[in-house]
N, C-alpha and C. Protein backbone atom coordinates (compact mmCIF):
# COMPACT_ATOMS: atom_id res chain seq x y z
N UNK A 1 -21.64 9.55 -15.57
CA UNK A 1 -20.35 8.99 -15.26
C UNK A 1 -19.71 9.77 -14.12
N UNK A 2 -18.82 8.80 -12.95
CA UNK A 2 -17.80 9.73 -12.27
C UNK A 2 -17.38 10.20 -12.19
N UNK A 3 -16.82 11.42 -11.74
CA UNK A 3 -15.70 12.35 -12.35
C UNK A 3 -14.26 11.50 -11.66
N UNK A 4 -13.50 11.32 -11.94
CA UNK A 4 -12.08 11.04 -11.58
C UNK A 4 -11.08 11.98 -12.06
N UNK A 5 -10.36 12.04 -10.89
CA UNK A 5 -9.01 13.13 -10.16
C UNK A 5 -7.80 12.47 -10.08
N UNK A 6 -6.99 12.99 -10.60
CA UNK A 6 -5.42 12.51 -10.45
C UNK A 6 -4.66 13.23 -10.22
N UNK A 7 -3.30 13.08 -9.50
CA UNK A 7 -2.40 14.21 -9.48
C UNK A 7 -0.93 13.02 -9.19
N UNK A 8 0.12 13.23 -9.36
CA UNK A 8 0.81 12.67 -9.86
C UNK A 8 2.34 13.07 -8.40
N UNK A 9 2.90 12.73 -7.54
CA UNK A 9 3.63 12.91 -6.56
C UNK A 9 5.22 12.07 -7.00
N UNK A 10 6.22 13.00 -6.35
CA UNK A 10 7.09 12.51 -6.87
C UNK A 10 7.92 12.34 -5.43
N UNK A 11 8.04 11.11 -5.04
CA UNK A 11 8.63 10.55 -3.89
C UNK A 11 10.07 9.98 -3.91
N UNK A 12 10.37 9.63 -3.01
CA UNK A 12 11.66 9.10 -2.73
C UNK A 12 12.14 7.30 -3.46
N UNK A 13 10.82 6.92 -3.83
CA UNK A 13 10.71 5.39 -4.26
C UNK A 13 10.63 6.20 -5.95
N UNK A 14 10.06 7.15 -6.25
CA UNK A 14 9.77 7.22 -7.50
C UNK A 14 8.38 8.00 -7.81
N UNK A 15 8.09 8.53 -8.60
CA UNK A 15 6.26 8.81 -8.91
C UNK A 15 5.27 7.88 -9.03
N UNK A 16 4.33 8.54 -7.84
CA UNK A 16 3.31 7.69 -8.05
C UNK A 16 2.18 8.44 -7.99
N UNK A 17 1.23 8.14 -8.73
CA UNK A 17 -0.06 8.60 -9.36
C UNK A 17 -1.32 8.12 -8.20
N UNK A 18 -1.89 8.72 -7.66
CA UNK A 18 -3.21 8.88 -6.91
C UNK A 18 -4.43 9.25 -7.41
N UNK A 19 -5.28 8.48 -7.70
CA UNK A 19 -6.29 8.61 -8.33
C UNK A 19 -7.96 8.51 -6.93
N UNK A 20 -8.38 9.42 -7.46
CA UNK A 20 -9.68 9.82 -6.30
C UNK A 20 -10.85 9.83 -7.29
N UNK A 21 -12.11 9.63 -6.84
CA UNK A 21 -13.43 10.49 -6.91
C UNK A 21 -13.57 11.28 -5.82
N UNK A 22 -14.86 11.72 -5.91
CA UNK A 22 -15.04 13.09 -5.02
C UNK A 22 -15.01 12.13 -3.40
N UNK A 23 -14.90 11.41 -3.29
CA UNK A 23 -15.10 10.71 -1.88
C UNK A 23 -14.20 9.91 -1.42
N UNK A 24 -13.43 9.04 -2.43
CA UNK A 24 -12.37 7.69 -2.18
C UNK A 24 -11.49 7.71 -2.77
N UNK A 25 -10.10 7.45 -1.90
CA UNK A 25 -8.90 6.98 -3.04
C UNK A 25 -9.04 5.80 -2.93
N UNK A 26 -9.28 5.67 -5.10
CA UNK A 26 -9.20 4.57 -5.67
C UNK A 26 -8.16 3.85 -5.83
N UNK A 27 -6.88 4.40 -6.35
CA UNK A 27 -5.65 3.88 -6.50
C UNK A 27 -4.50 4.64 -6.45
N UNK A 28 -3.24 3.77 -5.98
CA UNK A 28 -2.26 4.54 -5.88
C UNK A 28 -1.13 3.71 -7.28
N UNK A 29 -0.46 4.17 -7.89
CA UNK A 29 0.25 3.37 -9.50
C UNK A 29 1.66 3.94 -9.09
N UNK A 30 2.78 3.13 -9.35
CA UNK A 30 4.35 3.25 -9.52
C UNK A 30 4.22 4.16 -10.93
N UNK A 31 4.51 5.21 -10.78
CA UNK A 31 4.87 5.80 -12.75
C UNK A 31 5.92 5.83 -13.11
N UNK A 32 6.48 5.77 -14.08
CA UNK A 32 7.97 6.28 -14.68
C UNK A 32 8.40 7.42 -14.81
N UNK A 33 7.08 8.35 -14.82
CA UNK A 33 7.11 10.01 -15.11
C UNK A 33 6.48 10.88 -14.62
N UNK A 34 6.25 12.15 -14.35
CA UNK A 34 5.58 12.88 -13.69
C UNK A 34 4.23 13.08 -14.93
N UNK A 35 3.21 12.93 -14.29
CA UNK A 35 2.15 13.44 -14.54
C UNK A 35 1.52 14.80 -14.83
N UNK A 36 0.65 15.30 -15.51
CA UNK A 36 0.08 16.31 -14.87
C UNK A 36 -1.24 15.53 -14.33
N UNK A 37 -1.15 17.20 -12.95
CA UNK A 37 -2.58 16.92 -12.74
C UNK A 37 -3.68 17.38 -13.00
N UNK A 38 -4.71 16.54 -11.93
CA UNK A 38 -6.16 17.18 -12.76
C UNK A 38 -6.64 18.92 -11.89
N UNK A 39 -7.45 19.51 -12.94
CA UNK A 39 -7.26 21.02 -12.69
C UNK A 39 -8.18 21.05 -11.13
N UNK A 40 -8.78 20.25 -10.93
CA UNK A 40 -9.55 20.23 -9.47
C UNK A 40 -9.35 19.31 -8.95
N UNK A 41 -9.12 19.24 -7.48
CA UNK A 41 -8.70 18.37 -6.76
C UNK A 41 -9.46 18.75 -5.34
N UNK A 42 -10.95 17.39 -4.97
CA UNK A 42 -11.32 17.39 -3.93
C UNK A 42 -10.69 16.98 -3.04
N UNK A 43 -10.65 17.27 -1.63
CA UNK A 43 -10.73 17.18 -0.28
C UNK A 43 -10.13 15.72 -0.47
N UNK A 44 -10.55 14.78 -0.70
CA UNK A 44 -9.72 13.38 -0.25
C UNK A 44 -8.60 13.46 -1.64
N UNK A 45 -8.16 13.95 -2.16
CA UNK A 45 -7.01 13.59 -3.07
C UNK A 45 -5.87 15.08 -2.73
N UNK A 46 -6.60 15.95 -1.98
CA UNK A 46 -5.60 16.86 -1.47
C UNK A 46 -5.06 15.98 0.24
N UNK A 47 -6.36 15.84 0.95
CA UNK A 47 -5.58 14.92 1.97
C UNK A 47 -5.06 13.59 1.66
N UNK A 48 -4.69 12.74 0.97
CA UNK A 48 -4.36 11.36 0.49
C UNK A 48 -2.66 11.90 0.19
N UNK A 49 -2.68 13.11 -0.33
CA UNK A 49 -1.39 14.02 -0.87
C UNK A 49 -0.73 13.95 0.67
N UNK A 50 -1.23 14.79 1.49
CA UNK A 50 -0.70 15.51 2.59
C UNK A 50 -0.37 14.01 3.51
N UNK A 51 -1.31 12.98 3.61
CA UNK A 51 -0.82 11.64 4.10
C UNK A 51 -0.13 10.68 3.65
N UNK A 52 0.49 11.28 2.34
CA UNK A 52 1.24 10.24 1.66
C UNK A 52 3.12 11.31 2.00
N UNK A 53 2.88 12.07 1.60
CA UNK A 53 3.99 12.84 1.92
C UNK A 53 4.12 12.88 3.81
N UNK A 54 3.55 12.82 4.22
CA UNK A 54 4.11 12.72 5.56
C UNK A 54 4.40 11.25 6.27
N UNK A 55 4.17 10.56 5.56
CA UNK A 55 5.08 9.41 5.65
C UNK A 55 5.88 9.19 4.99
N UNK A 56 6.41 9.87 3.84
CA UNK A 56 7.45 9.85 3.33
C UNK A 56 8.44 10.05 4.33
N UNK A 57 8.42 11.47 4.99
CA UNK A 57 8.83 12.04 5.56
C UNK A 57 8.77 11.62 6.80
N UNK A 58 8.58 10.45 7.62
CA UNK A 58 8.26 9.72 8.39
C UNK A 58 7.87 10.16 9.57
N UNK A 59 6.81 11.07 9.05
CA UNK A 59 5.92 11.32 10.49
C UNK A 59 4.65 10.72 10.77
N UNK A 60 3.69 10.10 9.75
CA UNK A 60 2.95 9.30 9.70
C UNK A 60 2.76 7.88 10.04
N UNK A 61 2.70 7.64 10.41
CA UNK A 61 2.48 5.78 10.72
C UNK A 61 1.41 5.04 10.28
N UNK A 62 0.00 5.83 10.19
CA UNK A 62 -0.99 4.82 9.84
C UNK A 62 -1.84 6.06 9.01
N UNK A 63 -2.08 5.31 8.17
CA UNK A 63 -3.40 6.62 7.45
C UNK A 63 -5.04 6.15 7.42
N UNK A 64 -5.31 7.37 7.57
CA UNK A 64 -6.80 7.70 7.97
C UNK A 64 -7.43 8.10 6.55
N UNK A 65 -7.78 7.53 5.58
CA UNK A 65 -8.25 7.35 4.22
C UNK A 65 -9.38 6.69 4.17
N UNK A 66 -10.77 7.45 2.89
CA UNK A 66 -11.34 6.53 2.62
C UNK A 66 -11.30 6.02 1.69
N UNK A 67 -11.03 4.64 1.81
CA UNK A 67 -10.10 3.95 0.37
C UNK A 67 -11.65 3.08 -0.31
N UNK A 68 -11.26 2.70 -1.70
CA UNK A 68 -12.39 2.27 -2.47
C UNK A 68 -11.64 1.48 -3.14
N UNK A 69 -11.13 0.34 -3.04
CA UNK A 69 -10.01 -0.71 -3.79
C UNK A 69 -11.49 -1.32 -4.43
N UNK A 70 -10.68 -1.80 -5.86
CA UNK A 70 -11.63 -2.37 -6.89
C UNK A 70 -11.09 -3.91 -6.20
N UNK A 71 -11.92 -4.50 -6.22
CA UNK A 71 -11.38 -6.16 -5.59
C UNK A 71 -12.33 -7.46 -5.87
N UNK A 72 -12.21 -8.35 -5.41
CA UNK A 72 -12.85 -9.51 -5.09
C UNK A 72 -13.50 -9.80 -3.83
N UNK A 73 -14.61 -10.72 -3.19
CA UNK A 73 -14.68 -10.86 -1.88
C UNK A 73 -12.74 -11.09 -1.50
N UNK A 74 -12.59 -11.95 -2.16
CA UNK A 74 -11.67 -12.73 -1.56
C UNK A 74 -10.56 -11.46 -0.85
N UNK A 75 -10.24 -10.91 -2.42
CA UNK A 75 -9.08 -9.81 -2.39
C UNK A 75 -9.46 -8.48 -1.30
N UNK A 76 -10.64 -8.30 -1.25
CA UNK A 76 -10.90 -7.35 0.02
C UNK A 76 -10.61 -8.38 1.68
N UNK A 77 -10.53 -9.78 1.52
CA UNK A 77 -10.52 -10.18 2.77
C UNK A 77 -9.32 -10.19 3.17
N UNK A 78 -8.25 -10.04 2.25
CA UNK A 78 -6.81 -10.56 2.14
C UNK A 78 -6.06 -8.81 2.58
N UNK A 79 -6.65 -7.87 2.10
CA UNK A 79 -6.74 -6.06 2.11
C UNK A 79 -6.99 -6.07 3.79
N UNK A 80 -7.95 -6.84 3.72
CA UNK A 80 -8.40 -6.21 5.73
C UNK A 80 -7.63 -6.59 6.19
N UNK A 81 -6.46 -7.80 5.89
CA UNK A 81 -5.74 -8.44 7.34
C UNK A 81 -4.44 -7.28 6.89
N UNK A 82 -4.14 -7.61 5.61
CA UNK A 82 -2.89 -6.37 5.22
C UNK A 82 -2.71 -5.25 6.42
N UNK A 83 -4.33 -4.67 5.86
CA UNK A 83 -4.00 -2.98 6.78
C UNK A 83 -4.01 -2.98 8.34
N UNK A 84 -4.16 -4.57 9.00
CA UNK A 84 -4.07 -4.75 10.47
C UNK A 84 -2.67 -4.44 10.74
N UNK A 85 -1.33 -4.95 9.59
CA UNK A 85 0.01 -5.37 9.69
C UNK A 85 0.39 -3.39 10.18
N UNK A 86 0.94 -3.45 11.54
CA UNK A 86 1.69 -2.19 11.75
C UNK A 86 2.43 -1.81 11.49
N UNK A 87 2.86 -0.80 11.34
CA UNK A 87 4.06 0.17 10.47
C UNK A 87 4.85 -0.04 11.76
N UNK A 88 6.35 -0.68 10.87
CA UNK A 88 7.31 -1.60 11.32
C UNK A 88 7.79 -2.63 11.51
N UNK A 89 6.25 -3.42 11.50
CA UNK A 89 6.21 -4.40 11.53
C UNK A 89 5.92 -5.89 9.64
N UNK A 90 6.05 -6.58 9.83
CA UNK A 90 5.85 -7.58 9.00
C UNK A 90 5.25 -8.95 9.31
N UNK A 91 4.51 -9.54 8.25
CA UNK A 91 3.43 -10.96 8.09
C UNK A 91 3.57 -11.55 7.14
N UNK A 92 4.07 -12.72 7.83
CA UNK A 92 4.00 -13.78 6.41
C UNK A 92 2.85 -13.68 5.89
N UNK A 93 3.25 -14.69 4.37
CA UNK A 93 1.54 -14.64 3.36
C UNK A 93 1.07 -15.83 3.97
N UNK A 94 1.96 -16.79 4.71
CA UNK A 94 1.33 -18.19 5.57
C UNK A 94 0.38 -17.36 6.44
N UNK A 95 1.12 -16.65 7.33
CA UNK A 95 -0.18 -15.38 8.13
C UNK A 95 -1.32 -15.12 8.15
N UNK A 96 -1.47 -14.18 6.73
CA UNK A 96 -2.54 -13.89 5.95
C UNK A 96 -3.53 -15.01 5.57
N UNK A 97 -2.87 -15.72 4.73
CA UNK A 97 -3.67 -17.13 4.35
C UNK A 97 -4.67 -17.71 5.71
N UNK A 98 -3.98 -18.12 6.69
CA UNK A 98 -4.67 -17.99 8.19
C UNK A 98 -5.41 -17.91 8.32
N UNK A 99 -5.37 -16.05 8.64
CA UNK A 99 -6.00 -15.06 9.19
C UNK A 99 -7.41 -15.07 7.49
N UNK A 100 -6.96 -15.66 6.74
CA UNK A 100 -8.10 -15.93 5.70
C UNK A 100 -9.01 -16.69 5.41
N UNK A 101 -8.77 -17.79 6.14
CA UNK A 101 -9.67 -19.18 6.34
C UNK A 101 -8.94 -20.21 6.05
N UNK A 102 -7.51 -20.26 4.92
CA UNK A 102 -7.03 -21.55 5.36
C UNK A 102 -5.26 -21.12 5.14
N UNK A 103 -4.86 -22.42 5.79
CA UNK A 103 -3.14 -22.34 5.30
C UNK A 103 -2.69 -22.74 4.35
N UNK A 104 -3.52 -23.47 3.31
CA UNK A 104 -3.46 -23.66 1.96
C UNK A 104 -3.60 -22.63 0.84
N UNK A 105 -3.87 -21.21 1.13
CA UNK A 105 -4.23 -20.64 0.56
C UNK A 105 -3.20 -19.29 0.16
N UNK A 106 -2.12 -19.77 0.93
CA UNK A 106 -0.67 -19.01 0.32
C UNK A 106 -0.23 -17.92 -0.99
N UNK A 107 -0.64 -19.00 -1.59
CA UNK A 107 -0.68 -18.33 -3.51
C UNK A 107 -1.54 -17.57 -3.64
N UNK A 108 -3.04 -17.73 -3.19
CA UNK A 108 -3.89 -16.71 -3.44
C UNK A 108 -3.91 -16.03 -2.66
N UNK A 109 -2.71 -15.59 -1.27
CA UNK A 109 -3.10 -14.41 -0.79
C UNK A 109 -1.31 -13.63 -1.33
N UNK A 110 -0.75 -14.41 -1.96
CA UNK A 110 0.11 -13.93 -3.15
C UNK A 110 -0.53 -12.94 -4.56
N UNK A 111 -1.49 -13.54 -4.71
CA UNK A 111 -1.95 -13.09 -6.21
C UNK A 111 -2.90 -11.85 -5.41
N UNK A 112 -3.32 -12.14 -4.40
CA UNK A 112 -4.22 -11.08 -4.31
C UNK A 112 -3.55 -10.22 -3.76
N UNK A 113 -2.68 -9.93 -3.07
CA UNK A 113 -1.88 -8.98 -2.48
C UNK A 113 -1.28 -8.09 -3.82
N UNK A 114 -0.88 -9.02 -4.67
CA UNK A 114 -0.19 -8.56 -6.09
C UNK A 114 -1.25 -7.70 -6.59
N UNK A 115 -2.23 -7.70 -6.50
CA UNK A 115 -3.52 -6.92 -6.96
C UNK A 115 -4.59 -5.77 -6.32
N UNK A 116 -3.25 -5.36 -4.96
CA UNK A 116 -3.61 -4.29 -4.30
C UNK A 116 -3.31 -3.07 -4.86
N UNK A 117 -4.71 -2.40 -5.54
CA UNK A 117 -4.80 -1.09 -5.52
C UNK A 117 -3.96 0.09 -5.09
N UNK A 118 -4.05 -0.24 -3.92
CA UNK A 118 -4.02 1.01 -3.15
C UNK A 118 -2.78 0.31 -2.05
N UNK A 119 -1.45 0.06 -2.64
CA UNK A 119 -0.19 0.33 -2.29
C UNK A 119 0.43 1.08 -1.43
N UNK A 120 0.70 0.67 -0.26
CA UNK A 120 1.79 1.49 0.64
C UNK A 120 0.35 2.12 1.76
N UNK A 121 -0.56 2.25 1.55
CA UNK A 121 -1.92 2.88 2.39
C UNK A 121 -2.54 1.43 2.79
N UNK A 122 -2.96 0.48 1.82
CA UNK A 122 -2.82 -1.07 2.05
C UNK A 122 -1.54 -1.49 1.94
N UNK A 123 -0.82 -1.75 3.28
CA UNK A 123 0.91 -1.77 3.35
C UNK A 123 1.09 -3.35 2.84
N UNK A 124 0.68 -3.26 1.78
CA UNK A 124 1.52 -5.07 1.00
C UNK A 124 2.74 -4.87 0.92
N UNK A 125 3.32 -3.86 1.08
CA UNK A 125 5.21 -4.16 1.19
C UNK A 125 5.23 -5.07 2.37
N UNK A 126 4.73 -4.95 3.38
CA UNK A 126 5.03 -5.75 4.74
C UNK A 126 4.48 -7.04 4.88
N UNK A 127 4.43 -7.70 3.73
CA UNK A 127 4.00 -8.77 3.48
C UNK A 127 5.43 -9.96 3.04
N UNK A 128 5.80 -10.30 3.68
CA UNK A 128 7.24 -11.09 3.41
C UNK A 128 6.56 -12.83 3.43
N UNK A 129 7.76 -13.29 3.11
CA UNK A 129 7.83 -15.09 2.94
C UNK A 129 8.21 -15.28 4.13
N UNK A 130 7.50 -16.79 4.68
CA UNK A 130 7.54 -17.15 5.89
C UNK A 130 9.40 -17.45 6.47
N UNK A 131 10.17 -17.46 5.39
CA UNK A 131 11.69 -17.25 6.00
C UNK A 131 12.14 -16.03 5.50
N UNK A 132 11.37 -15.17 5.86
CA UNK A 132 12.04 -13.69 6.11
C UNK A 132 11.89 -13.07 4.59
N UNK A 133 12.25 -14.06 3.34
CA UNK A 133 12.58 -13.59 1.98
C UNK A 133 11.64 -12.44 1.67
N UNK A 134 12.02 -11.50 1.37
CA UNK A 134 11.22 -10.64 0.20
C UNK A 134 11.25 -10.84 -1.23
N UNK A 135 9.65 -11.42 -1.26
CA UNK A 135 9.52 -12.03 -2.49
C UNK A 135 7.96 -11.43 -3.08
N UNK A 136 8.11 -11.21 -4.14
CA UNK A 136 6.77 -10.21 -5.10
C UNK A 136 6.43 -9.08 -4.30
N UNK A 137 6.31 -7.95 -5.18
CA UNK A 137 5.82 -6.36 -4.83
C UNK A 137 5.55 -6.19 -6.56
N UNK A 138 4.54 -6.03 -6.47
CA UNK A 138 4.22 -5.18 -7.95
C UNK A 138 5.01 -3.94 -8.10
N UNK A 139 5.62 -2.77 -7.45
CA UNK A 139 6.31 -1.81 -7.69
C UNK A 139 7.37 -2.23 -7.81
N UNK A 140 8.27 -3.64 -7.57
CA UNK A 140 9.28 -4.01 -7.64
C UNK A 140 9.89 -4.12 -5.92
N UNK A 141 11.17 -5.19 -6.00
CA UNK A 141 11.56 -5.26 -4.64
C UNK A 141 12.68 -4.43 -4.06
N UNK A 142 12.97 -3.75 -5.05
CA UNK A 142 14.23 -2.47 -4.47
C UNK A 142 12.87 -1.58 -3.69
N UNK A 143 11.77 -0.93 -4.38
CA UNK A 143 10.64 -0.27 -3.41
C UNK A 143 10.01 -0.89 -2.26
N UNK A 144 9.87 -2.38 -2.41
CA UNK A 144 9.40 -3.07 -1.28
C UNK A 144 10.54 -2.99 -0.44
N UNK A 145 11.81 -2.63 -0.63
CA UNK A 145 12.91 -3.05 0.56
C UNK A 145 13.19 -1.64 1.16
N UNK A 146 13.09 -0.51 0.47
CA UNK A 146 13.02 0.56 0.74
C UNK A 146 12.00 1.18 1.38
N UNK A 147 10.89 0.98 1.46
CA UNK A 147 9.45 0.73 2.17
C UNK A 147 10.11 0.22 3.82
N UNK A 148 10.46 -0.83 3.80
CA UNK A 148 11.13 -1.32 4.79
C UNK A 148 11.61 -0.94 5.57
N UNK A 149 12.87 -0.29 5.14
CA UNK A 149 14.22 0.32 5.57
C UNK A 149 13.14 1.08 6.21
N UNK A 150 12.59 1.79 5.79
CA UNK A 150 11.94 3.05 5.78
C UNK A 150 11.42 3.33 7.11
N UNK A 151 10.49 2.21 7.31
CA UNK A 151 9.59 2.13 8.43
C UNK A 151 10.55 1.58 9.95
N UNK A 152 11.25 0.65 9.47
CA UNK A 152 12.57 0.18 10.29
C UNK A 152 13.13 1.47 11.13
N UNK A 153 13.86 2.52 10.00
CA UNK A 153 14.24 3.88 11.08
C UNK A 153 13.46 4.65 11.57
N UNK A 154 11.85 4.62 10.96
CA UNK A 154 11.28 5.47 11.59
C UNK A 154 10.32 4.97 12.48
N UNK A 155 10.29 3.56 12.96
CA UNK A 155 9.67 2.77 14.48
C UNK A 155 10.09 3.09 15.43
N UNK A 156 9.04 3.51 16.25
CA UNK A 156 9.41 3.09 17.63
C UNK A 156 9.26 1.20 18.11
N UNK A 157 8.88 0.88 17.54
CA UNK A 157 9.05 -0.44 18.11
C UNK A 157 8.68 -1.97 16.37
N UNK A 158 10.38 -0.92 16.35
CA UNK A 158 10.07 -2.21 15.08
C UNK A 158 10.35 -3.67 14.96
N UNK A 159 9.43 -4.47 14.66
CA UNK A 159 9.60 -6.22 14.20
C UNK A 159 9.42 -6.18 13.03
N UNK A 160 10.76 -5.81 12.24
CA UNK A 160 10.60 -6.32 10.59
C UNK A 160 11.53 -7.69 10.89
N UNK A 161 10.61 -8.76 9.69
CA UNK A 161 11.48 -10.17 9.96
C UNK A 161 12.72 -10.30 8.54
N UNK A 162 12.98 -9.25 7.91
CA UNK A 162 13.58 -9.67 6.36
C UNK A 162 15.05 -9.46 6.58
């Protein structure tokens, strides 16, 4: 069996839990509470730390991770257009759907976005409704709007549409 690593960060949105093997962050989770963590912590869950906190702190813009999202074809195709969306910027799920093979396919790049792993590194906050609305974030939409704000003051060249 794998060994799996956790350590538990307490941010400005709230705690969230980072979970690694020795090679990939697997997932990032909204918690209610601080964690402990695990007594060893490889190389990608100490850097996943150091790249998650420096965008807190908004010096980061894009992270350099090797991510391992549990998914679907589908839900990894819907993940690749996500992490194209630039920090500052925002994409409709009409967008995505698109950029997915059809414009009918709205809802399922709803459900699959809803089923991103790896949160805020796969930026599904920047995933808005084609009239601007912010609508579904699994962490909730006070974090999706704060995500926002977030990236908004710290752009140099921001197009958020909400």
């Amino acid at each position: 069996m794998e060994n799996i690593f956790k350590t538990t960060l307490k941010t400005p949105i709230g705690c969230i839990e980072l979970t690694t093997d020795q090679k990939f962050l697997l997932s990032v989770a909204f918690r209610n509470a601080y964690a402990p963590s695990s007594d060893y912590q490889p190389d990608i869950l100490k850097e996943s730390v150091l790249q998650i906190d420096e965008y807190f702190k908004g010096i980061r813009k894009e992270f350099n991770l090797n991510l391992h999202p549990t998914g679907t074809d589908f839900q990894h195709k819907v993940w690749e257009q996500v992490k194209k969306i630039p920090f500052g910027e925002t994409s409709s799920y009409l967008d995505i759907a698109v950029k997915t093979g059809s414009k009918n396919n709205t809802r399922a790049v709803g459900l699959a976005n809803g089923k991103n792993p790896i949160p805020i590194i796969i930026p599904c906050h920047r995933v808005i409704g084609i009239n601007g609305k912010l609508t579904g974030y699994a962490g909730g939409l006070e974090r999706k709007k704060w995500l926002l704000q977030h990236e908004l003051k710290h752009s140099d060249h921001p197009n958020l549409l909400f």
